[in-house]
N, C-alpha and C. Protein backbone atom coordinates (compact mmCIF):
# COMPACT_ATOMS: atom_id res chain seq x y z
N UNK A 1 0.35 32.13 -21.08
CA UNK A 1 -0.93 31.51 -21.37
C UNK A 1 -1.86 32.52 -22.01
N UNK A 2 -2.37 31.93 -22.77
CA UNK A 2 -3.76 32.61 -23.93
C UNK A 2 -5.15 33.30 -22.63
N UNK A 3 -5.21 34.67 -22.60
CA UNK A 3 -6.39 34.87 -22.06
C UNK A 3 -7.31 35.28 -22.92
N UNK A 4 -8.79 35.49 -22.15
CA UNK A 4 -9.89 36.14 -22.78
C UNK A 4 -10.05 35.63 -24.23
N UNK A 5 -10.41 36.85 -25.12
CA UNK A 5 -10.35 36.75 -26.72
C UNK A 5 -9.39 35.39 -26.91
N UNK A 6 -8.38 35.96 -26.60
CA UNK A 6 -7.19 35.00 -27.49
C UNK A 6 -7.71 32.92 -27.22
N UNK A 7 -7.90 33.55 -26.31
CA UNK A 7 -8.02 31.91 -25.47
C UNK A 7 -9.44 31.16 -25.99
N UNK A 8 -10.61 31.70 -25.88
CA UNK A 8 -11.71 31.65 -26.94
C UNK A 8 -11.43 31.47 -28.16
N UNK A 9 -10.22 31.79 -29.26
CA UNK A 9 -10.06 31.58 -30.43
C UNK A 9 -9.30 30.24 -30.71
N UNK A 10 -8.52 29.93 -29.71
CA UNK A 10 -7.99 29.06 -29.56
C UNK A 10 -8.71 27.51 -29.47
N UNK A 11 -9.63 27.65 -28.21
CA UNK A 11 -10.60 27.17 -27.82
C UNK A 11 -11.21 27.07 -29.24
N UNK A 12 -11.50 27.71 -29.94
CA UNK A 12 -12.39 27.28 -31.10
C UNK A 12 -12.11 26.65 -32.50
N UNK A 13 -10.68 27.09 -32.17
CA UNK A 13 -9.59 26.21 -32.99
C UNK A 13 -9.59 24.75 -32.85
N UNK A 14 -9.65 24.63 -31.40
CA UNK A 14 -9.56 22.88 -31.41
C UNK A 14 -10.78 22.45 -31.24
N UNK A 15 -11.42 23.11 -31.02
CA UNK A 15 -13.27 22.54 -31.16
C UNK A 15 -13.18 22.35 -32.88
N UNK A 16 -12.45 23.15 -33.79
CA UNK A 16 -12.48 22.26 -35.32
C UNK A 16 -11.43 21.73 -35.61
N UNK A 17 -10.77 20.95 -34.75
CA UNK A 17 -9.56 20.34 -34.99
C UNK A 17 -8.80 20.78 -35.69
N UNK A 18 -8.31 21.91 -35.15
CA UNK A 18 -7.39 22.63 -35.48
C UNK A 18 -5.94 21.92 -35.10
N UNK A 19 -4.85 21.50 -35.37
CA UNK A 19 -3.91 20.69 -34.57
C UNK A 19 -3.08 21.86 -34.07
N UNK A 20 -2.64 22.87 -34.91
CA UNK A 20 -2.01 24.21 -34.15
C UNK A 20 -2.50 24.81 -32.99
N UNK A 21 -4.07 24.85 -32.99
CA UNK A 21 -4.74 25.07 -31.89
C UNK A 21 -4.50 24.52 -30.01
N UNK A 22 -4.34 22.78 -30.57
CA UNK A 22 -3.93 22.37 -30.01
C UNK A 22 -2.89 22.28 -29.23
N UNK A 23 -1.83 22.42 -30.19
CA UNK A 23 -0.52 22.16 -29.82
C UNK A 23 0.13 23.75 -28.74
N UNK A 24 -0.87 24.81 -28.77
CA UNK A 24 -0.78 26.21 -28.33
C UNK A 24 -1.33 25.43 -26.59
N UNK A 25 -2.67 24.47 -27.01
CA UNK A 25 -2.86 24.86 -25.85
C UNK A 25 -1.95 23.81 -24.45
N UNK A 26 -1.53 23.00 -25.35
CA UNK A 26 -0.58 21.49 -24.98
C UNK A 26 0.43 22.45 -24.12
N UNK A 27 1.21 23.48 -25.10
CA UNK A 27 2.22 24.47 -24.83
C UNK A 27 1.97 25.19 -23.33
N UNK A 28 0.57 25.94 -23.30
CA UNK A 28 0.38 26.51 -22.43
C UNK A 28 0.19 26.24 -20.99
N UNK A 29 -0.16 24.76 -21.02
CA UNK A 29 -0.96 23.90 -20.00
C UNK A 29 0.46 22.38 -19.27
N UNK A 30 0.82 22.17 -20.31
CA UNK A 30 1.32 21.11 -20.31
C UNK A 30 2.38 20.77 -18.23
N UNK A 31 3.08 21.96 -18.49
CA UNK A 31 4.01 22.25 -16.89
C UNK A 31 2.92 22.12 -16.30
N UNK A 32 2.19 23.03 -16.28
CA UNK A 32 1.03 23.43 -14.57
C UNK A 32 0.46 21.84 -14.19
N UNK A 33 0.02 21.35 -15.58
CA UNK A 33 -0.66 19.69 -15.56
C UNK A 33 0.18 18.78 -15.06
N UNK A 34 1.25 18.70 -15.48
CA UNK A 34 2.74 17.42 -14.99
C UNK A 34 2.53 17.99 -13.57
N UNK A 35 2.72 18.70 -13.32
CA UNK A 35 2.99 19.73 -12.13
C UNK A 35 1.82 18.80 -10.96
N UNK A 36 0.97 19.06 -11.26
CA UNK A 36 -0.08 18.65 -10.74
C UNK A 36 0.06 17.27 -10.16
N UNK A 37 0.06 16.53 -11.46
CA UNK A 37 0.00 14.99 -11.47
C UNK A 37 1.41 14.18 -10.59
N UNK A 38 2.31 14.84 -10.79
CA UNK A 38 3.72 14.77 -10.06
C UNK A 38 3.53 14.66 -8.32
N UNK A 39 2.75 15.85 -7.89
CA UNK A 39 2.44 15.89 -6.69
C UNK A 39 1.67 14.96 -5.72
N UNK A 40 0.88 15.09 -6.90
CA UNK A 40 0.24 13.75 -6.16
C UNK A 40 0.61 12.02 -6.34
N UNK A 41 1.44 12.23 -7.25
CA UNK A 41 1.83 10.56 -7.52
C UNK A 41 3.17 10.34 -7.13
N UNK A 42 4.03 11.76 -6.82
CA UNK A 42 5.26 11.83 -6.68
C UNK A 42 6.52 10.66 -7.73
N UNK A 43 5.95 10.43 -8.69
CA UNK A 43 6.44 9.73 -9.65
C UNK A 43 6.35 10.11 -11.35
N UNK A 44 7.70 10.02 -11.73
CA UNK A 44 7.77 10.94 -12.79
C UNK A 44 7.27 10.12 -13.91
N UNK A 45 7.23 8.93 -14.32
CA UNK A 45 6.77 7.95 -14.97
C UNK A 45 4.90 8.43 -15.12
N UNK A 46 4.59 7.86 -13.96
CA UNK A 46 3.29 7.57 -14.18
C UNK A 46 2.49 9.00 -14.10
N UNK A 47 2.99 10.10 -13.82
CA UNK A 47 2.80 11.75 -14.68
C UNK A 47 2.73 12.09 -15.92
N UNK A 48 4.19 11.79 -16.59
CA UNK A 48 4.18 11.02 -17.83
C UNK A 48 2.99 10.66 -18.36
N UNK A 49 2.67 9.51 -18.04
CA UNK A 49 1.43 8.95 -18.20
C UNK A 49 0.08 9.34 -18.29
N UNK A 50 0.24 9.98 -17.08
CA UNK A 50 -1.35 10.78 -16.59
C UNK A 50 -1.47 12.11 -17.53
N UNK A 51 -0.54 12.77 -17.70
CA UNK A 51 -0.47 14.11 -18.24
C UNK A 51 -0.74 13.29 -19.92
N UNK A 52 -0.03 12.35 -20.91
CA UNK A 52 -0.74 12.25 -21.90
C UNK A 52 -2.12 11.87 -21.79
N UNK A 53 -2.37 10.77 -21.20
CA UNK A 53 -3.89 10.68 -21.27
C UNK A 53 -5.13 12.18 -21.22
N UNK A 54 -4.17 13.11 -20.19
CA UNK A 54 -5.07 14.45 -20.05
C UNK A 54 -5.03 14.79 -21.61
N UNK A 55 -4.29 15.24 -22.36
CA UNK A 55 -4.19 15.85 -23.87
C UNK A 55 -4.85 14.73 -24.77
N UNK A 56 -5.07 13.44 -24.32
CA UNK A 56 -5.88 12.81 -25.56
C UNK A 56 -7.28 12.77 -25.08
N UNK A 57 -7.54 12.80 -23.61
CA UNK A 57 -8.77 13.23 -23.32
C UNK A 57 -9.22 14.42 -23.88
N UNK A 58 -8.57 15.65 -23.93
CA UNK A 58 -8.64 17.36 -23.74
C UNK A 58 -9.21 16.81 -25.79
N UNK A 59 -8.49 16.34 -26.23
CA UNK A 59 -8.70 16.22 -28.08
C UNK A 59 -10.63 15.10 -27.96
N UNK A 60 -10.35 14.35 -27.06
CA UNK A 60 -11.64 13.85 -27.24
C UNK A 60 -13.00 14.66 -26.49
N UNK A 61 -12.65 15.42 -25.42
CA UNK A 61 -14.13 16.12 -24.65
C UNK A 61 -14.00 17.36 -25.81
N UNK A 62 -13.24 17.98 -26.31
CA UNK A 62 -12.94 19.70 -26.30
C UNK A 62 -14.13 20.06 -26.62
N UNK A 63 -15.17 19.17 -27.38
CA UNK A 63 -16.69 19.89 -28.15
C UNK A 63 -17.67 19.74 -26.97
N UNK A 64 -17.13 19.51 -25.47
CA UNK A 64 -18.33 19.26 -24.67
C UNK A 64 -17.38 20.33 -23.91
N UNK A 65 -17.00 21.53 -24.03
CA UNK A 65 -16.60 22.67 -23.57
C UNK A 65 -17.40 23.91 -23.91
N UNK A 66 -18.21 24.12 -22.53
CA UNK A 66 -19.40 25.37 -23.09
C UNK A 66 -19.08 26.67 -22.22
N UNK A 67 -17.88 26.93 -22.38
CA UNK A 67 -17.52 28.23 -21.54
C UNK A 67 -17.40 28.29 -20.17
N UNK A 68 -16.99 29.07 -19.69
CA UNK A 68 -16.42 29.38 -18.41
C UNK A 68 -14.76 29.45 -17.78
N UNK A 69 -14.69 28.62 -17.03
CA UNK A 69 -13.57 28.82 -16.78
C UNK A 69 -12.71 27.50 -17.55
N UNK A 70 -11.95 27.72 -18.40
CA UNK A 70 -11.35 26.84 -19.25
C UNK A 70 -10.13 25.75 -18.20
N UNK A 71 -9.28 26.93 -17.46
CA UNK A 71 -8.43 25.80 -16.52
C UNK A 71 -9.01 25.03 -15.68
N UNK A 72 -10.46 25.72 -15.03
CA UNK A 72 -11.01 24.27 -14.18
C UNK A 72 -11.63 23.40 -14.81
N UNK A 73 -12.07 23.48 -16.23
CA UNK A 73 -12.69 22.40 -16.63
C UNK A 73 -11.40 21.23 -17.32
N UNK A 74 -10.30 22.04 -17.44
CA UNK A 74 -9.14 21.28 -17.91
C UNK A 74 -8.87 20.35 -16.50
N UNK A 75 -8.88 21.06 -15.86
CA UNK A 75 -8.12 20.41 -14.44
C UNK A 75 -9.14 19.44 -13.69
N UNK A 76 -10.49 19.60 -13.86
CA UNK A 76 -11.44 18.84 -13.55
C UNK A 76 -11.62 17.11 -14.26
N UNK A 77 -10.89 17.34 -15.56
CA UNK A 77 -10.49 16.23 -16.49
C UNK A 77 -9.62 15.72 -15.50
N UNK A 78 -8.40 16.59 -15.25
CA UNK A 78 -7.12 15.93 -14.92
C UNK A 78 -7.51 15.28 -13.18
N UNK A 79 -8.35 15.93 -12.35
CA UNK A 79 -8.71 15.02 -11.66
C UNK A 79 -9.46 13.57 -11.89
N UNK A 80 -10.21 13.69 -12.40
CA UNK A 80 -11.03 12.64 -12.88
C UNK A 80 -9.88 11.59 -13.65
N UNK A 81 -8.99 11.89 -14.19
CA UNK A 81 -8.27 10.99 -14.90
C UNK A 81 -7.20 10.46 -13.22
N UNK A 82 -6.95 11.43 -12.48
CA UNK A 82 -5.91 10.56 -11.50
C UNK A 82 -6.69 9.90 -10.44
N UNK A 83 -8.11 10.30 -10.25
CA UNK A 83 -9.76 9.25 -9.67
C UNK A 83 -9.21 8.22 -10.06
N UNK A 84 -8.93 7.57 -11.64
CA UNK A 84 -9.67 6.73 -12.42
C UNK A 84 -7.88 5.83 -12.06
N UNK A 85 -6.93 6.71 -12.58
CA UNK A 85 -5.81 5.76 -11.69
C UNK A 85 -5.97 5.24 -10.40
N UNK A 86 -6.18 5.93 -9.49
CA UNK A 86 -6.30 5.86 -8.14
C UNK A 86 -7.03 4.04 -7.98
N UNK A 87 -8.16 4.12 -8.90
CA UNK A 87 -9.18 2.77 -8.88
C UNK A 87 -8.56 2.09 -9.48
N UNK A 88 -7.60 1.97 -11.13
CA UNK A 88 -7.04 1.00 -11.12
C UNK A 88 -5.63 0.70 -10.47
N UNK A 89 -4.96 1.54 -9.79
CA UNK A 89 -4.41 1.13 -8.55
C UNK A 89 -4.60 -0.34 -7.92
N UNK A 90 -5.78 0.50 -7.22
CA UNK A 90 -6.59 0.06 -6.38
C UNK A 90 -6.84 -1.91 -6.58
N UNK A 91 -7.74 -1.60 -7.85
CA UNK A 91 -7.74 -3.11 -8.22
C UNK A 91 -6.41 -3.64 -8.77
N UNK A 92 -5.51 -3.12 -9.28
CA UNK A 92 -4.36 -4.28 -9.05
C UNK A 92 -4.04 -4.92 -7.96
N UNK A 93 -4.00 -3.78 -6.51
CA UNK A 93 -3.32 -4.10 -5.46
C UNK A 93 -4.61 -5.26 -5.11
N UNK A 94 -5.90 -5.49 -5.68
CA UNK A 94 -6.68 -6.33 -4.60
C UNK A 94 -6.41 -7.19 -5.83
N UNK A 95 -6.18 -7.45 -6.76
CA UNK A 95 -5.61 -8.49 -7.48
C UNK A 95 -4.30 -9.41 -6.92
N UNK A 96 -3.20 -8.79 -7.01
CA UNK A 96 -1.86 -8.92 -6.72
C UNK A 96 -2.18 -9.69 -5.05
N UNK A 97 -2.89 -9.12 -4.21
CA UNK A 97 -2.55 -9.57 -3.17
C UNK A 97 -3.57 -11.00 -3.06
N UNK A 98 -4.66 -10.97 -3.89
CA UNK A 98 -5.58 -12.10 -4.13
C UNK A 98 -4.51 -13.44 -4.87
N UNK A 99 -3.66 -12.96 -5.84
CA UNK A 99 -2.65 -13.75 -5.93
C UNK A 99 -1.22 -14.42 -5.23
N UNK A 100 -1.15 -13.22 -4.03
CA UNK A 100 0.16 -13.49 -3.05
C UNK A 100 -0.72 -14.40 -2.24
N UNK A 101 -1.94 -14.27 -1.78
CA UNK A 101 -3.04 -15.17 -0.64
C UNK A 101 -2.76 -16.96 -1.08
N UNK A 102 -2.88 -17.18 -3.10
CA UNK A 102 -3.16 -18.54 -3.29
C UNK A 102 -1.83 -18.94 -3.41
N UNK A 103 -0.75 -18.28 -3.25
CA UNK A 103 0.94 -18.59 -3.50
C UNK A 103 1.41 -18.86 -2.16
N UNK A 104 0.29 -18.01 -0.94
CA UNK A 104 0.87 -18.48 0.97
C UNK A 104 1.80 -17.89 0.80
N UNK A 105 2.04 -16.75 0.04
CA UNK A 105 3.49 -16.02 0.51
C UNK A 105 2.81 -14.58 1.28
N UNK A 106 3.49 -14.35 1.93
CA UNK A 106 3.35 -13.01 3.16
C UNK A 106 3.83 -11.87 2.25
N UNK A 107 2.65 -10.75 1.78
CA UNK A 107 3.36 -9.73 1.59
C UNK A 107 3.80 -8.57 2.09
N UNK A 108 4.56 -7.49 1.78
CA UNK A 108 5.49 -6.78 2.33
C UNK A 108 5.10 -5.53 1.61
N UNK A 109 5.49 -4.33 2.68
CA UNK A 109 4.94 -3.17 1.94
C UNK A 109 6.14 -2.55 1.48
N UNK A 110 6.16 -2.40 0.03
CA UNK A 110 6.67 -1.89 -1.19
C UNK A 110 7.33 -0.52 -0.65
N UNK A 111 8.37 0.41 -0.66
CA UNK A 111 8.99 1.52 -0.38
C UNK A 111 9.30 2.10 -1.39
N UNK A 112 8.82 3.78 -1.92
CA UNK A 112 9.26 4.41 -2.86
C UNK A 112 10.91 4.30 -3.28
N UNK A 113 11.39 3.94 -4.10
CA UNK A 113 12.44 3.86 -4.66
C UNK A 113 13.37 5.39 -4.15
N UNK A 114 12.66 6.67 -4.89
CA UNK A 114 13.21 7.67 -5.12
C UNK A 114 12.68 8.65 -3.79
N UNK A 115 11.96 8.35 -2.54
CA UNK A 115 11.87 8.57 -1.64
C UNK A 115 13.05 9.58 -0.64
N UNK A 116 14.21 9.29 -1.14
CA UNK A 116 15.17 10.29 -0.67
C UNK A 116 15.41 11.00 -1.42
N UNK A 117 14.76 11.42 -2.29
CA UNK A 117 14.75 12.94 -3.25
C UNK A 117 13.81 13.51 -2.98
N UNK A 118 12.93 13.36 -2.14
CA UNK A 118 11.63 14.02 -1.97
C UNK A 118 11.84 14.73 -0.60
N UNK A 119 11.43 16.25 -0.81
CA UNK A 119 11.45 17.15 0.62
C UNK A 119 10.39 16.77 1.15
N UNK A 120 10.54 17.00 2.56
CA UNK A 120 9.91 16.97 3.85
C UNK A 120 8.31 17.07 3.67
N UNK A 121 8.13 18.37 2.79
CA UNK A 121 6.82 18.96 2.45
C UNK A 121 6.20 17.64 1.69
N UNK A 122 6.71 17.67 0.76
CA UNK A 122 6.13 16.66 0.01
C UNK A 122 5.70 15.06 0.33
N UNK A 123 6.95 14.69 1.31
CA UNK A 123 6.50 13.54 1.85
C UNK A 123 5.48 13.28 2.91
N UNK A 124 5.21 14.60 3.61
CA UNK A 124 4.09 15.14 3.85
C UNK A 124 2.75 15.40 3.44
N UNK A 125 2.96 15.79 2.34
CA UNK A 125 1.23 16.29 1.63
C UNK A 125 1.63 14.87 0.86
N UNK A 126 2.10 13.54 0.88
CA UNK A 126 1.87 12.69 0.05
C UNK A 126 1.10 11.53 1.03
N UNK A 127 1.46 11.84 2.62
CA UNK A 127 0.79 11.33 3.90
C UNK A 127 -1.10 11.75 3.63
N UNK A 128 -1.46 12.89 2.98
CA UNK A 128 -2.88 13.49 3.60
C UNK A 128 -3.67 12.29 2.96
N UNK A 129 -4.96 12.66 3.02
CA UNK A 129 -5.62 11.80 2.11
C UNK A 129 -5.85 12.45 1.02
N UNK A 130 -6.39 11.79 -0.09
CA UNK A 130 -6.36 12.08 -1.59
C UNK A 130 -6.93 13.05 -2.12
N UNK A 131 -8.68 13.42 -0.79
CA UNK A 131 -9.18 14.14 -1.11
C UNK A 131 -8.41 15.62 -0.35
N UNK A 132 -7.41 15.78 0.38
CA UNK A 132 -7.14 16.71 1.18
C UNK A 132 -6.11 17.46 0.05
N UNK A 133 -4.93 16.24 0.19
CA UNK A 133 -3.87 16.63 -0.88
C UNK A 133 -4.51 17.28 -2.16
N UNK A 134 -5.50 16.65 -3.18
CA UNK A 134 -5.86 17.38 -4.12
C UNK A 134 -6.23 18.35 -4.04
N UNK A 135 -7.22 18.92 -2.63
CA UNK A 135 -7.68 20.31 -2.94
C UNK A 135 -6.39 21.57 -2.43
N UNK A 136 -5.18 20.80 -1.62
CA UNK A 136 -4.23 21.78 -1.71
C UNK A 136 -3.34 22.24 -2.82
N UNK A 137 -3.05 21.02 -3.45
CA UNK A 137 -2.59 20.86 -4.79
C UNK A 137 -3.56 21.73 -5.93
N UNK A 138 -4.54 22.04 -6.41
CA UNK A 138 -5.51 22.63 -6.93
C UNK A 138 -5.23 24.14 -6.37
N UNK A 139 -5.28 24.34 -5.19
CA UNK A 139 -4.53 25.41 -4.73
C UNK A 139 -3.66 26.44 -4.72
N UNK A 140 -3.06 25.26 -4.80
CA UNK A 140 -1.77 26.39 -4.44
C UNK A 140 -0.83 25.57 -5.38
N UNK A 141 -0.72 24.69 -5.74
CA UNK A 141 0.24 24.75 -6.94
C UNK A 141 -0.73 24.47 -8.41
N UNK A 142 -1.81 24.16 -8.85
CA UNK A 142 -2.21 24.84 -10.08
C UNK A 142 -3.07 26.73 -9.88
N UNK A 143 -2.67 26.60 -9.08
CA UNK A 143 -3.44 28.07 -8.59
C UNK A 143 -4.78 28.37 -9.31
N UNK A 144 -5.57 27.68 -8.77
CA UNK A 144 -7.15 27.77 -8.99
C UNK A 144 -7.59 28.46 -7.69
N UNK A 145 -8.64 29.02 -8.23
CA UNK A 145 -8.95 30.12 -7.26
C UNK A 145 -10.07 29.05 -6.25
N UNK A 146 -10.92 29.43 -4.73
CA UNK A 146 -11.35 28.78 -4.26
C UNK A 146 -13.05 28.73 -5.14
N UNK A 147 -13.51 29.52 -6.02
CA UNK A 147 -14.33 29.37 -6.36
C UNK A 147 -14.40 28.56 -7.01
N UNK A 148 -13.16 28.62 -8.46
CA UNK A 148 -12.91 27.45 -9.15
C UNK A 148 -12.62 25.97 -8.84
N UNK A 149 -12.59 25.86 -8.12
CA UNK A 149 -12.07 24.38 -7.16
C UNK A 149 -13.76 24.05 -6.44
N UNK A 150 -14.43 24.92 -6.01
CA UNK A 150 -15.60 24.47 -5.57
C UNK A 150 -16.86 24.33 -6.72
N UNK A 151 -16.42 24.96 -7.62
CA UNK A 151 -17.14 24.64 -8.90
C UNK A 151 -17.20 23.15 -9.25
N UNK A 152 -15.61 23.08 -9.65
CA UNK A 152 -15.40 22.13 -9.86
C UNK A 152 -15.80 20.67 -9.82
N UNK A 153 -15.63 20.92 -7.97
CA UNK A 153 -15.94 19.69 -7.34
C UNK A 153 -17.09 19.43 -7.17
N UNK A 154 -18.06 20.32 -7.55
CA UNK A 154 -20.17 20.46 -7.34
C UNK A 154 -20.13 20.89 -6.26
N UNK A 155 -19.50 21.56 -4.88
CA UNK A 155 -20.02 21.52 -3.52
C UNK A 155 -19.96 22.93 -3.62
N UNK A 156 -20.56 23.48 -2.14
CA UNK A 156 -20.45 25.03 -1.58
C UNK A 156 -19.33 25.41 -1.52
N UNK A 157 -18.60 26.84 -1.81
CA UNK A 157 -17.38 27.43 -1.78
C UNK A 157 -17.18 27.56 -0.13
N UNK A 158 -18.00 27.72 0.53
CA UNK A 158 -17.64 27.36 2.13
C UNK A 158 -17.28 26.05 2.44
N UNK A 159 -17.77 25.15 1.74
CA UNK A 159 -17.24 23.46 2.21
C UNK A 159 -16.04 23.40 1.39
N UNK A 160 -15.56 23.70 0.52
CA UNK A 160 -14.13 24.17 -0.38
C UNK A 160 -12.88 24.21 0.97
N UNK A 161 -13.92 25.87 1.08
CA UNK A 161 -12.15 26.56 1.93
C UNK A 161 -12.51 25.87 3.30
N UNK A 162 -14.18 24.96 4.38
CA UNK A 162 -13.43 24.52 5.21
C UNK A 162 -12.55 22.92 5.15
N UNK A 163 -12.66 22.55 4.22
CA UNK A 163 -12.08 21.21 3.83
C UNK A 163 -10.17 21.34 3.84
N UNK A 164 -10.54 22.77 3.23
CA UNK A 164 -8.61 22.86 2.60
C UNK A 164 -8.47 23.75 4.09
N UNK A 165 -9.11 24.58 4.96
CA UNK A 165 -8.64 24.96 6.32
C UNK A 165 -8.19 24.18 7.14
N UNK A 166 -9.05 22.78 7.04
CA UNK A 166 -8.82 21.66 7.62
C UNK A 166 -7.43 20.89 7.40
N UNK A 167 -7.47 20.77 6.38
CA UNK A 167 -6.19 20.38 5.29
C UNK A 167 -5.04 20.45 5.70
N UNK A 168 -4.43 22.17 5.45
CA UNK A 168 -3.78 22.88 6.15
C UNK A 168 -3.13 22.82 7.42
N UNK A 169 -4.24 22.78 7.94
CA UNK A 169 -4.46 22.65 9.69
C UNK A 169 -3.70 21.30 9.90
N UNK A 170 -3.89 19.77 9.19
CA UNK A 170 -3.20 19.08 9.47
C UNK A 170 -1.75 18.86 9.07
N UNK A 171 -1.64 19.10 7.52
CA UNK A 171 -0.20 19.91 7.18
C UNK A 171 0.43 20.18 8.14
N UNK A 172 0.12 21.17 8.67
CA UNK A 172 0.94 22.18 9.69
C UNK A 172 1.24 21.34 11.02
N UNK A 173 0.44 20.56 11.36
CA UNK A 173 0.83 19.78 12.88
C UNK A 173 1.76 18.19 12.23
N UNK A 174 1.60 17.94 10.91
CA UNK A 174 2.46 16.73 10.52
C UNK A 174 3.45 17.53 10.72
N UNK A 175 3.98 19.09 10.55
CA UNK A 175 5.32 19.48 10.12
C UNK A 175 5.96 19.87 11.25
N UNK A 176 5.55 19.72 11.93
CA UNK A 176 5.98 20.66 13.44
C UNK A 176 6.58 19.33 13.77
């Protein structure tokens, strides 16, 4: 990955639509982002998914990028984009079931398909809640530092690390 200087030139490359610019930073980012989105959706499809929308977002904000830390404001997108799944989720499932209600059929809860490929850990941190899982995920697998993650999110870097202590803390007693 592009630091400092290099990463600023880059950065300024696709602030003039540069498409090489781009495609450096697609290169650089692209794993850590799937990476991300994977974890929390545990589905390779709709990562897929989430991870392009991040790069056609990243081509539409890039001129509302005013310095700092470039991966949390990337990754701050990429939350906000799996928020925005999360809600239309959300309203399908109160759709779908608004439609199983006028059909009088009883519905049934749906089971991950690929569920027996998934380790212990994972089926685990896929149990936390959304806000727990993300800030471990942010963590420790895009490795954002705790400042960057409390930036991020607008709150105090003490409400950060006790949220993800907390986190942790339940992690650890699901696994036992």
């Amino acid at each position: 990955m592009a630091r400092g200087d290099d990463l600023a030139q880059i950065i300024a490359g696709c602030k003039s639509g540069d498409a090489a610019c781009f495609s450096e930073v697609v290169d650089a980012y692209a794993s850590r982002c799937y990476g991300y989105f994977y974890r929390l959706t545990g589905n390779k499809d709709i990562s897929d998914d989430l991870l392009s929308e991040l790069f056609v977002k990243l081509v539409e904000k890039i001129k509302t990028y005013k310095g700092g830390s470039f991966e949390s404001w990337l990754f701050r997108i990429a939350s906000n984009i799996f928020h925005d799944h999360l809600r239309h989720k959300q309203r399908q499932r109160k759709l779908l079931d608004s439609q199983v209600k006028q059909l009088g059929s009883e519905t049934t809860e749906s089971r991950a398909s690929d569920s027996d490929r998934i380790d212990r850990l994972q089926v685990k941190v896929a149990r936390l809640d959304a806000d727990t899982r993300e800030l471990i995920l942010l963590r420790f697998y895009s490795q954002l530092s705790f400042k960057e993650i409390a930036a991020m999110r607008g709150e105090p870097i003490g409400t950060t690390l006790s949220k993800l202590h907390r986190g942790l803390k339940r992690l650890r007693e699901m696994m036992e």
